[in-house]
C-alpha atoms as a PDB file:
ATOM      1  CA  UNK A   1       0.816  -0.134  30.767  1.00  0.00           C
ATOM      2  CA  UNK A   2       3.230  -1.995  28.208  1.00  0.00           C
ATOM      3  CA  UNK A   3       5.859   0.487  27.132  1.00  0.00           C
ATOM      4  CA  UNK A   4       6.204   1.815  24.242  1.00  0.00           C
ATOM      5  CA  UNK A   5       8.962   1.143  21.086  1.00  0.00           C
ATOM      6  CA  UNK A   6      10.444   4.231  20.693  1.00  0.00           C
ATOM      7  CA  UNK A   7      10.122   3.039  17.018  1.00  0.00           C
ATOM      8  CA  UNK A   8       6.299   3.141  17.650  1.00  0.00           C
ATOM      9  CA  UNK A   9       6.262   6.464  18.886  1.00  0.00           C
ATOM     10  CA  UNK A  10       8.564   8.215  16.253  1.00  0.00           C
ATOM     11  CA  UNK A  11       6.058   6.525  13.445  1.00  0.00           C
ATOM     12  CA  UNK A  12       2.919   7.192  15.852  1.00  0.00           C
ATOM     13  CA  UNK A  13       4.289  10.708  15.967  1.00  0.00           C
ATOM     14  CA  UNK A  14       5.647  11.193  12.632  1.00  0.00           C
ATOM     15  CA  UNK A  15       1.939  10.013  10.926  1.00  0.00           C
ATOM     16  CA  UNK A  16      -0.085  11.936  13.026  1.00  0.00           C
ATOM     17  CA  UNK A  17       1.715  15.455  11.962  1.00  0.00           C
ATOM     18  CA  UNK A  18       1.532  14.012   8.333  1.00  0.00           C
ATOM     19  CA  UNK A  19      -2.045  13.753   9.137  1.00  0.00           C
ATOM     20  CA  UNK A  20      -2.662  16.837  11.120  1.00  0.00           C
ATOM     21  CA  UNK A  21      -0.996  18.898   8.043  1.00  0.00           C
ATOM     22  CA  UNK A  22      -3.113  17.102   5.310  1.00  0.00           C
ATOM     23  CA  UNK A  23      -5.838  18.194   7.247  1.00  0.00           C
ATOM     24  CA  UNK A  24      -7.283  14.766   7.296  1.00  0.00           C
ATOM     25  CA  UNK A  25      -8.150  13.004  11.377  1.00  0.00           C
ATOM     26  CA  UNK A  26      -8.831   9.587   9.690  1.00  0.00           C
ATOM     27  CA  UNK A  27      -5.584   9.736   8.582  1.00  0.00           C
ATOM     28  CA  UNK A  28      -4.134  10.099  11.802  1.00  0.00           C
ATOM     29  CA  UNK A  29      -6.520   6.880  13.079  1.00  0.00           C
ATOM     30  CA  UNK A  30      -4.985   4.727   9.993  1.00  0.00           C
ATOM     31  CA  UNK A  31      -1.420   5.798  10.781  1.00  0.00           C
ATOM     32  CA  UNK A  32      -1.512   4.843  14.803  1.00  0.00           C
ATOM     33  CA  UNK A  33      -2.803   1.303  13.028  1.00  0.00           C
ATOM     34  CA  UNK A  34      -0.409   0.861  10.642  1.00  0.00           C
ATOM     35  CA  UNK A  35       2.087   1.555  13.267  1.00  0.00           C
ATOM     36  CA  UNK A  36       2.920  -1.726  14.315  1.00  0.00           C
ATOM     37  CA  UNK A  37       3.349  -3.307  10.815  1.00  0.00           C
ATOM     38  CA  UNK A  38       6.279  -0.977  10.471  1.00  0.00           C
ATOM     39  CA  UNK A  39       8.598  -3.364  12.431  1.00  0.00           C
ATOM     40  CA  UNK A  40       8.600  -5.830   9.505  1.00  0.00           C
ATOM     41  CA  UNK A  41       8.515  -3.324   6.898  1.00  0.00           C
ATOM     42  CA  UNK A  42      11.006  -2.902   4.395  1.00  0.00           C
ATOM     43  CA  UNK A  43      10.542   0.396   3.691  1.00  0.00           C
ATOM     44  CA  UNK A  44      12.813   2.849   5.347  1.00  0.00           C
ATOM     45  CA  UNK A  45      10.311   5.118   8.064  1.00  0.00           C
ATOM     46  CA  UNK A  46      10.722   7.573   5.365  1.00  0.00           C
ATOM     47  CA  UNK A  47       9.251   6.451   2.498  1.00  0.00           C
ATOM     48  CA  UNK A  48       6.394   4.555   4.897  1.00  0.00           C
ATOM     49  CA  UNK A  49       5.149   7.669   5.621  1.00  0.00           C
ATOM     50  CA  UNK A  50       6.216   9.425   2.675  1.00  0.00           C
ATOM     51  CA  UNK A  51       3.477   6.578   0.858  1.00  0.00           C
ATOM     52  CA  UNK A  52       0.745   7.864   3.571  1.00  0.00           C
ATOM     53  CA  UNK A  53       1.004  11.332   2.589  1.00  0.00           C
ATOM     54  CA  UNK A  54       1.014  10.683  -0.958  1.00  0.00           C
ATOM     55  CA  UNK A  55      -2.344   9.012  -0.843  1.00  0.00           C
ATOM     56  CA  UNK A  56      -4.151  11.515   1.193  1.00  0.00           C
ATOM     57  CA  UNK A  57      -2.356  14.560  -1.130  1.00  0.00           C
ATOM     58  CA  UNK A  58      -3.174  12.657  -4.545  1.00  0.00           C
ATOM     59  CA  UNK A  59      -6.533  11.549  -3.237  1.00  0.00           C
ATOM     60  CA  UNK A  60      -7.639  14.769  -2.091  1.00  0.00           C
ATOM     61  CA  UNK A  61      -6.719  16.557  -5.607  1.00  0.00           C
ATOM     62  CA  UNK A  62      -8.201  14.301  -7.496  1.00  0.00           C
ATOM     63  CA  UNK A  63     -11.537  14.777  -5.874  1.00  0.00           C
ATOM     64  CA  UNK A  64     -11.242  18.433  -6.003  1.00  0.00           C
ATOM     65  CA  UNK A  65     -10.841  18.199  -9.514  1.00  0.00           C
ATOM     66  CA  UNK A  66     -13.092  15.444 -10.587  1.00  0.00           C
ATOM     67  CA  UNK A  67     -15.426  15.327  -7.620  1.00  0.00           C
ATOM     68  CA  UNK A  68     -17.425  12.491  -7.594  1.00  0.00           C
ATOM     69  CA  UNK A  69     -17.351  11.964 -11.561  1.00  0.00           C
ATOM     70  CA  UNK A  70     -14.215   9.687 -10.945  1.00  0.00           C
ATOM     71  CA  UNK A  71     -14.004   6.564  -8.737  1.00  0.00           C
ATOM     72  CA  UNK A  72      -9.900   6.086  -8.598  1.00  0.00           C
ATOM     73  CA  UNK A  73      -7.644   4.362  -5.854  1.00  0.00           C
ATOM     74  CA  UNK A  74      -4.313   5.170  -5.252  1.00  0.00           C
ATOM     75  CA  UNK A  75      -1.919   3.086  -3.392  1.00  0.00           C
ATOM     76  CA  UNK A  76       1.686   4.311  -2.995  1.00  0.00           C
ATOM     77  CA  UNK A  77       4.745   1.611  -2.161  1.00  0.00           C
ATOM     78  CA  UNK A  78       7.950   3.051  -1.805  1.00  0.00           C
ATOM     79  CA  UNK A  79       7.052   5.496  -3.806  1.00  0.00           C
ATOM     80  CA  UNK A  80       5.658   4.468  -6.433  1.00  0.00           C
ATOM     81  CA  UNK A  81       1.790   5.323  -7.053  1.00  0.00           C
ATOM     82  CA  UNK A  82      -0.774   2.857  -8.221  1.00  0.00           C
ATOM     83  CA  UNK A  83      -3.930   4.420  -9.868  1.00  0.00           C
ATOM     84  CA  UNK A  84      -6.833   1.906  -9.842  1.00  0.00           C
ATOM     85  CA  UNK A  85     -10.656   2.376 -10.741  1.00  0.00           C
ATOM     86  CA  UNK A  86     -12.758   3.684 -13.651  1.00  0.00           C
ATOM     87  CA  UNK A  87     -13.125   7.260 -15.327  1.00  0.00           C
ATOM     88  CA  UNK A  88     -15.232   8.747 -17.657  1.00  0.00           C
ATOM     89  CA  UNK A  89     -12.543   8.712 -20.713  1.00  0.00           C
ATOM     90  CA  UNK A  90      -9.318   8.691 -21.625  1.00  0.00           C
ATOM     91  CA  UNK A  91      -8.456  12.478 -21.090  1.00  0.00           C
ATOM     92  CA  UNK A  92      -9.519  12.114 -17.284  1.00  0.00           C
ATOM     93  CA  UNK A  93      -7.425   8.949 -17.150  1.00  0.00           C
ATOM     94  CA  UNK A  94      -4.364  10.969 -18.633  1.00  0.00           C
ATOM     95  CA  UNK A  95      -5.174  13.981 -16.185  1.00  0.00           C
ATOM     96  CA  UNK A  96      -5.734  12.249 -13.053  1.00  0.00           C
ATOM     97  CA  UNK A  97      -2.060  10.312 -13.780  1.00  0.00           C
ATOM     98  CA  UNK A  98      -0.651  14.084 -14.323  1.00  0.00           C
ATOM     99  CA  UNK A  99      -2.461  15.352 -11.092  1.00  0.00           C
ATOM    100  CA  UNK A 100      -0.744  12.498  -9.289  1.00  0.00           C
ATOM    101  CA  UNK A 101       2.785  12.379 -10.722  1.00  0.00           C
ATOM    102  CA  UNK A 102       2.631  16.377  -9.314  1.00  0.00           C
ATOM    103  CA  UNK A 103       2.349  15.428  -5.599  1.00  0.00           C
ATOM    104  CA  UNK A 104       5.631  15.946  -3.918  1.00  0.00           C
ATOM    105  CA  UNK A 105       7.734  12.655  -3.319  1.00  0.00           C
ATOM    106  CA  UNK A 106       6.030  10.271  -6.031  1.00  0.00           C
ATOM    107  CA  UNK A 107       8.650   8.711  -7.937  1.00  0.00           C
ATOM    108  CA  UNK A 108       6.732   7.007 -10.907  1.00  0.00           C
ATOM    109  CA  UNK A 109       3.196   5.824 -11.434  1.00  0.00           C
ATOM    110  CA  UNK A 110       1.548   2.992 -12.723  1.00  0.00           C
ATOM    111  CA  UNK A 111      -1.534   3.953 -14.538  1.00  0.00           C
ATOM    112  CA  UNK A 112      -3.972   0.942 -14.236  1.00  0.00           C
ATOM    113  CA  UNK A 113      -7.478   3.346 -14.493  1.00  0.00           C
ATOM    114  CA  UNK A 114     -10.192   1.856 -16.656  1.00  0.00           C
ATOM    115  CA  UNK A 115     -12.464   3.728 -18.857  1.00  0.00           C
ATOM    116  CA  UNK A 116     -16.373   3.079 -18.151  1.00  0.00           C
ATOM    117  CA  UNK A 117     -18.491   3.750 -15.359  1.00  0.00           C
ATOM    118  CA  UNK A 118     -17.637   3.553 -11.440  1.00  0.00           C
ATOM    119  CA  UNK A 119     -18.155   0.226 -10.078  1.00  0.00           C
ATOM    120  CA  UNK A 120     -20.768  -0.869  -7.712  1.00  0.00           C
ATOM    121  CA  UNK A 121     -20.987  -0.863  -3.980  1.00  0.00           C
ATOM    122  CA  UNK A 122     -21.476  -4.827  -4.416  1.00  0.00           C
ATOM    123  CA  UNK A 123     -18.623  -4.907  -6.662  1.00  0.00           C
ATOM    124  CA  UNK A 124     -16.469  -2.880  -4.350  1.00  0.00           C
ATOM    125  CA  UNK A 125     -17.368  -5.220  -1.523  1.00  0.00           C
ATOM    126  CA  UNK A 126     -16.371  -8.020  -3.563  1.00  0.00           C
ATOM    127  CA  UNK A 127     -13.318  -6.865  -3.996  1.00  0.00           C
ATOM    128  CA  UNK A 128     -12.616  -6.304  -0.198  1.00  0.00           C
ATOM    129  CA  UNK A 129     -13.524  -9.560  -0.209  1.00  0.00           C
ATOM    130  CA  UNK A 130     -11.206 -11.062  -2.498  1.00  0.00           C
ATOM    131  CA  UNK A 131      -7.803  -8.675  -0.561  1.00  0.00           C
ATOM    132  CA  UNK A 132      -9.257 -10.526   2.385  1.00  0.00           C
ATOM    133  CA  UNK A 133      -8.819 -14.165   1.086  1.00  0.00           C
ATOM    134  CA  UNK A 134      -5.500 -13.440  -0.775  1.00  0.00           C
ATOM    135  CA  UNK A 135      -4.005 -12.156   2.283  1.00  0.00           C
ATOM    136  CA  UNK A 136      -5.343 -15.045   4.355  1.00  0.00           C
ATOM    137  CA  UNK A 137      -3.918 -17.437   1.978  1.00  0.00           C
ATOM    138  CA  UNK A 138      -0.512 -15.920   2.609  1.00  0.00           C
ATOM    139  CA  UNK A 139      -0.542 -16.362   6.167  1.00  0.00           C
ATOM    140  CA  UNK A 140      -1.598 -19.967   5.545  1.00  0.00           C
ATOM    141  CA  UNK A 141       0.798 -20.803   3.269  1.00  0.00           C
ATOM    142  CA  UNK A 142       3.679 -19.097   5.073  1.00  0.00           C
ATOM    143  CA  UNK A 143       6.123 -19.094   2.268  1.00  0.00           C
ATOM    144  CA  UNK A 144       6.991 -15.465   2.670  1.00  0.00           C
ATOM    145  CA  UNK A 145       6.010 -12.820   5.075  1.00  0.00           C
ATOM    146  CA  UNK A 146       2.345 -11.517   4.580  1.00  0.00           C
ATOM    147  CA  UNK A 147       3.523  -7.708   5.545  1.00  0.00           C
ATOM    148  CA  UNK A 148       5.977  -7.802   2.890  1.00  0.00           C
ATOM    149  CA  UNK A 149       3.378  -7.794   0.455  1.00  0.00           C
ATOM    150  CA  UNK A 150       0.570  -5.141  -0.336  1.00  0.00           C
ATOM    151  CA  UNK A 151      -2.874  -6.417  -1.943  1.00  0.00           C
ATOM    152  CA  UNK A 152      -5.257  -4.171  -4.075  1.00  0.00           C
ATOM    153  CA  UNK A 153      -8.391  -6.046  -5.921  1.00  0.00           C
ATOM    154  CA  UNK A 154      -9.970  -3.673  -8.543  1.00  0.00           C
ATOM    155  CA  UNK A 155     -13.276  -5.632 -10.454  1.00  0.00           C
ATOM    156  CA  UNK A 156     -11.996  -8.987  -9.963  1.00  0.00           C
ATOM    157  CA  UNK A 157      -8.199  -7.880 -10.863  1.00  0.00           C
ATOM    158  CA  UNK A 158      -5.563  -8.422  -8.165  1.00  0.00           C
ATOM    159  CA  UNK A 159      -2.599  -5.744  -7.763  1.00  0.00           C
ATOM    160  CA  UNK A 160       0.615  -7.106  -5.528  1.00  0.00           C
ATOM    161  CA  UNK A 161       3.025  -4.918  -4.279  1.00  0.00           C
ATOM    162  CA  UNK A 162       6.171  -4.790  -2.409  1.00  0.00           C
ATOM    163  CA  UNK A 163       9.406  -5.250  -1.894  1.00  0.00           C
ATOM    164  CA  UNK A 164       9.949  -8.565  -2.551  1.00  0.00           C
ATOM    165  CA  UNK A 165      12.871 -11.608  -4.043  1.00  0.00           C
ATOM    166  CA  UNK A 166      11.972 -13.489  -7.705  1.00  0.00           C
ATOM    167  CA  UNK A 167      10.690 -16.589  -5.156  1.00  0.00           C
ATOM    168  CA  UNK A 168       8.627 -14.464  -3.385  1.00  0.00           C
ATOM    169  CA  UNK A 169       7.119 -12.790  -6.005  1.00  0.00           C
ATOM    170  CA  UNK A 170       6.305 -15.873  -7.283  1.00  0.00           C
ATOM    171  CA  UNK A 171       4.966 -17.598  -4.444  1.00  0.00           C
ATOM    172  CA  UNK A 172       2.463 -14.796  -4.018  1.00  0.00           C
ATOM    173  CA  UNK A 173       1.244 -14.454  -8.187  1.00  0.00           C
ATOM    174  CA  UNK A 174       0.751 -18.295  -7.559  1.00  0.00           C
ATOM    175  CA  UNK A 175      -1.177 -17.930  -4.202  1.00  0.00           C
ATOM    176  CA  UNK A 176      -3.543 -14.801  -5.351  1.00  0.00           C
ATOM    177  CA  UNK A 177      -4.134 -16.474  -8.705  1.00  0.00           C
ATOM    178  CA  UNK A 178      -5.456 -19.743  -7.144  1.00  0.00           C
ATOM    179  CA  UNK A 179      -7.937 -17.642  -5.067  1.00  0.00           C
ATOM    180  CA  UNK A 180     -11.125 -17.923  -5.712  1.00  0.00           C
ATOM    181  CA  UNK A 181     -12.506 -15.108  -7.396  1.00  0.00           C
ATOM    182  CA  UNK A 182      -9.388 -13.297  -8.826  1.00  0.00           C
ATOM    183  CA  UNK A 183      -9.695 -12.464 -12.460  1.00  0.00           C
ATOM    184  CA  UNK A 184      -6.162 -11.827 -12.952  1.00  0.00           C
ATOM    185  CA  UNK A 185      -2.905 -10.796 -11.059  1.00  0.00           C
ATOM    186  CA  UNK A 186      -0.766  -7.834 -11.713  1.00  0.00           C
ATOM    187  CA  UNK A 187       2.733  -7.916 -10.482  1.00  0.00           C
ATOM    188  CA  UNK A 188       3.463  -4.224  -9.311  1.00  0.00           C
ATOM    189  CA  UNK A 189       6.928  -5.480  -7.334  1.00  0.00           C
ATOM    190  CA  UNK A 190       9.871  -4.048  -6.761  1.00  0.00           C
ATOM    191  CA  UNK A 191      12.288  -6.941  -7.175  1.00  0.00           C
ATOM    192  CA  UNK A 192      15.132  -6.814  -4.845  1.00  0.00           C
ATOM    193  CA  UNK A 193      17.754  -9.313  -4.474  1.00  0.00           C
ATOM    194  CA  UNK A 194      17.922 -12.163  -1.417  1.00  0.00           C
ATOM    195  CA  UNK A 195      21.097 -10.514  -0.099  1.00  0.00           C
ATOM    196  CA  UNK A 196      19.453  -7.164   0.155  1.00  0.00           C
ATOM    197  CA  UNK A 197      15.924  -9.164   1.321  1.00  0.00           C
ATOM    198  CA  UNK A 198      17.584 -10.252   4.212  1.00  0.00           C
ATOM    199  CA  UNK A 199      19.287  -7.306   4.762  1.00  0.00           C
ATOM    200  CA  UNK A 200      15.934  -5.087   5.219  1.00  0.00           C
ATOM    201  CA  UNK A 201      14.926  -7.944   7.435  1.00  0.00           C
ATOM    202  CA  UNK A 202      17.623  -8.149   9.615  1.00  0.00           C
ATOM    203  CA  UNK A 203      17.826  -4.410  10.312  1.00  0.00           C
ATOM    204  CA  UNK A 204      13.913  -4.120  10.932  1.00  0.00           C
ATOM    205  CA  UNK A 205      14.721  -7.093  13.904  1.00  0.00           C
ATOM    206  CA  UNK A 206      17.991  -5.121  15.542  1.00  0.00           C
ATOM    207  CA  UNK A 207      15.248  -1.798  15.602  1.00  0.00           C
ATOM    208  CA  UNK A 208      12.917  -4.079  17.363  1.00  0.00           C
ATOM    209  CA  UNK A 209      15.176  -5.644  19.549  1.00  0.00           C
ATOM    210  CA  UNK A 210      16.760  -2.390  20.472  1.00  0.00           C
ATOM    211  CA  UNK A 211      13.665  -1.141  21.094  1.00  0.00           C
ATOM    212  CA  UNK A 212      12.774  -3.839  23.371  1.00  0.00           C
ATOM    213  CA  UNK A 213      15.994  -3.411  25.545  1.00  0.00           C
ATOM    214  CA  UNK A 214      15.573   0.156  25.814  1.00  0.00           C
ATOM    215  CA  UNK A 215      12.022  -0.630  27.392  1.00  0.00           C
ATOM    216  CA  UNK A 216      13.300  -3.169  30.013  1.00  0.00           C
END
């Protein structure tokens, strides 16, 4: 059996009591996944998991409130929450951005929730679709680290977030708007400078490599 990082296991750990509390076993499943893309995270462990928890939290009160009258995504970076989908008007638009800016460790939101009726099961599998390619392109055009990165697709619409520098940023509005498919790009970044880029880099290495030693 290959050891474990003792990295791994604090995250492993630390997601499945997230989990366990929210009350939520596919949770748990997602965080033992996510897991290994930790290592080349630049998130602290913190806020990784802190961004788990706010999803299930905000995800589960807006469907205790709404039910299934809303269709609404929301994808937390560092933080900070992304609201995608449609809603029935704009007072359910406004609410649903109050009921998530209440969920303990959300720092700001971006409100990108359309008015009109809930897309398709086609159009939401189009859409998986489209993440799929962007993210593929990444990897192919290895100008940046594909984990450093997050891709939503909402109706055609591609969200990027992440921690990233000005060139990467750029590199990956270029590469998602070039896909095939995409609509348009929204840049949902938090810009960081190449000093502080490699920085976050070079710490998320020494935990790996430290990890590795302790296993030997």
């Amino acid at each position: 059996m290959t050891p474990i990082n003792p990295r791994f296991g604090r995250i492993l750990l630390l997601a499945s009591l997230t989990s366990l509390l929210s009350g939520c076993f596919g949770a748990a499943v997602v965080g033992v996944g996510a897991g290994a893309l930790m290592v080349s995270d630049r998130r602290v462990t913190e806020n990784y998991l802190a961004d788990e928890g706010i999803e299930i939290r905000a995800g589960n009160r807006i469907s205790e409130k709404f039910g299934s009258q809303t269709h609404v995504n929301v994808t937390s970076y560092n933080r900070m929450a992304l609201l995608t989908g449609e809603v029935a008007d704009t007072a359910a638009k406004a609410e649903v951005e109050k009921i998530v800016t209440g969920v303990p460790n959300v720092k700001s939101t971006v409100n990108e929730l359309q008015v009109g009726n809930a897309s398709s099961l086609s159009g939401r599998s189009s859409d998986a679709y489209i993440t799929s390619k962007v993210k593929a392109r990444f990897v192919d055009a290895n100008k940046f680290s594909a984990t450093h990165v997050k891709v939503v697709t909402e109706a055609g619409s591609v969200y990027l977030l992440g921690m990233v520098t000005q060139r990467e940023a750029d590199d990956a509005v270029e590469i998602a708007r070039t896909t095939s498919g995409v609509l348009k790009v929204v840049r949902v970044f938090e810009m960081i400078s190449g000093d502080n880029a490699k920085s976050l880099d070079q710490g998320a290495a020494k935990s790996q490599d430290a990890g590795k030693a302790t296993n030997k």
